[in-house]
Protein backbone atom coordinates (compact mmCIF):
# COMPACT_ATOMS: atom_id res chain seq x y z
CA UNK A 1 -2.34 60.00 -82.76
CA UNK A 2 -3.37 63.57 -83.46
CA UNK A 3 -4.34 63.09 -87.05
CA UNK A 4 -6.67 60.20 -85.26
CA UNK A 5 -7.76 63.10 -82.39
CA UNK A 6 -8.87 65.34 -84.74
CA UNK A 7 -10.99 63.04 -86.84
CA UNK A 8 -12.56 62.06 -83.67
CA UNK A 9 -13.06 65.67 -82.57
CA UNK A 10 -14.43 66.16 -86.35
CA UNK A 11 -16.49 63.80 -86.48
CA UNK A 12 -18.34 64.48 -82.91
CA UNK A 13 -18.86 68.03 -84.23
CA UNK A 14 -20.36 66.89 -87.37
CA UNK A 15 -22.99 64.95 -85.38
CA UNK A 16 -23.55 67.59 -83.05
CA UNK A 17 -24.26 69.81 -85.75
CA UNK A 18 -26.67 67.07 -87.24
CA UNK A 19 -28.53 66.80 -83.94
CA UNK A 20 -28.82 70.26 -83.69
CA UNK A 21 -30.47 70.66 -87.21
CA UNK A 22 -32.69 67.67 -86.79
CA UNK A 23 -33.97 69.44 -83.31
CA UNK A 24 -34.43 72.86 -85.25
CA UNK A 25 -36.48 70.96 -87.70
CA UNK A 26 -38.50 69.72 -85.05
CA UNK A 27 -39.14 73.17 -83.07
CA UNK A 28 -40.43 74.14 -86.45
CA UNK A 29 -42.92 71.43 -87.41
CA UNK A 30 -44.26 71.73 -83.50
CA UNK A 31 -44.92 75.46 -84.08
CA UNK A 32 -46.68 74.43 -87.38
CA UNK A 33 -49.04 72.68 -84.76
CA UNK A 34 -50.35 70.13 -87.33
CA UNK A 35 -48.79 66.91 -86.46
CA UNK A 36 -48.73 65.50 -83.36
CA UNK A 37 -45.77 64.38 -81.25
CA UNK A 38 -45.58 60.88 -82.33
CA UNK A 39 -45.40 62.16 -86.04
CA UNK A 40 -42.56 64.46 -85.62
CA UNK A 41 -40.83 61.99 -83.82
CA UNK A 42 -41.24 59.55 -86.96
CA UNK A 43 -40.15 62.27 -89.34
CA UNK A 44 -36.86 63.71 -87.36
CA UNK A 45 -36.24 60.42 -86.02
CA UNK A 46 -36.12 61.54 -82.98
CA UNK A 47 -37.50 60.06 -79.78
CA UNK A 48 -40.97 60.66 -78.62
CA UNK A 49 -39.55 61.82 -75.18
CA UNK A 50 -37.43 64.31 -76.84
CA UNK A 51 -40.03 65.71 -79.24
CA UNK A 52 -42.22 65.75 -75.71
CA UNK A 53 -39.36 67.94 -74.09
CA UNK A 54 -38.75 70.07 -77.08
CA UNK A 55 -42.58 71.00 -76.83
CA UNK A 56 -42.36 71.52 -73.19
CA UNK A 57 -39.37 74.10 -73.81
CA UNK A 58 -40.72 76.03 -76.70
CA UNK A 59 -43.88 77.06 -74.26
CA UNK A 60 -42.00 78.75 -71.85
């Protein structure tokens, strides 16, 4: 049961840390400002929404 807990826990972290780099990577290529939204989206794999929201946050 723990063993089985802590690959759980491990394994959330590890694709927290994934989303977290594929995010990163997405600030970056919107500060480029040479592709649109719908390009970084396809790239990151992200969502178009998110790569919309990411953009909205990085102007404040």
């Amino acid at each position: 049961m723990l063993a089985e807990n802590l690959e759980n826990w491990a394994q959330q972290e590890r694709q927290e840390g994934e989303k977290l780099g594929i995010e990163k990577t997405a600030r970056n290529l919107l500060k480029l400002g040479v592709l649109s939204d719908e390009q970084i989206a396809e790239a990151t794999g992200l969502a178009l929404d998110e790569v919309a929201k990411l953009r909205t946050e990085g102007k404040r």
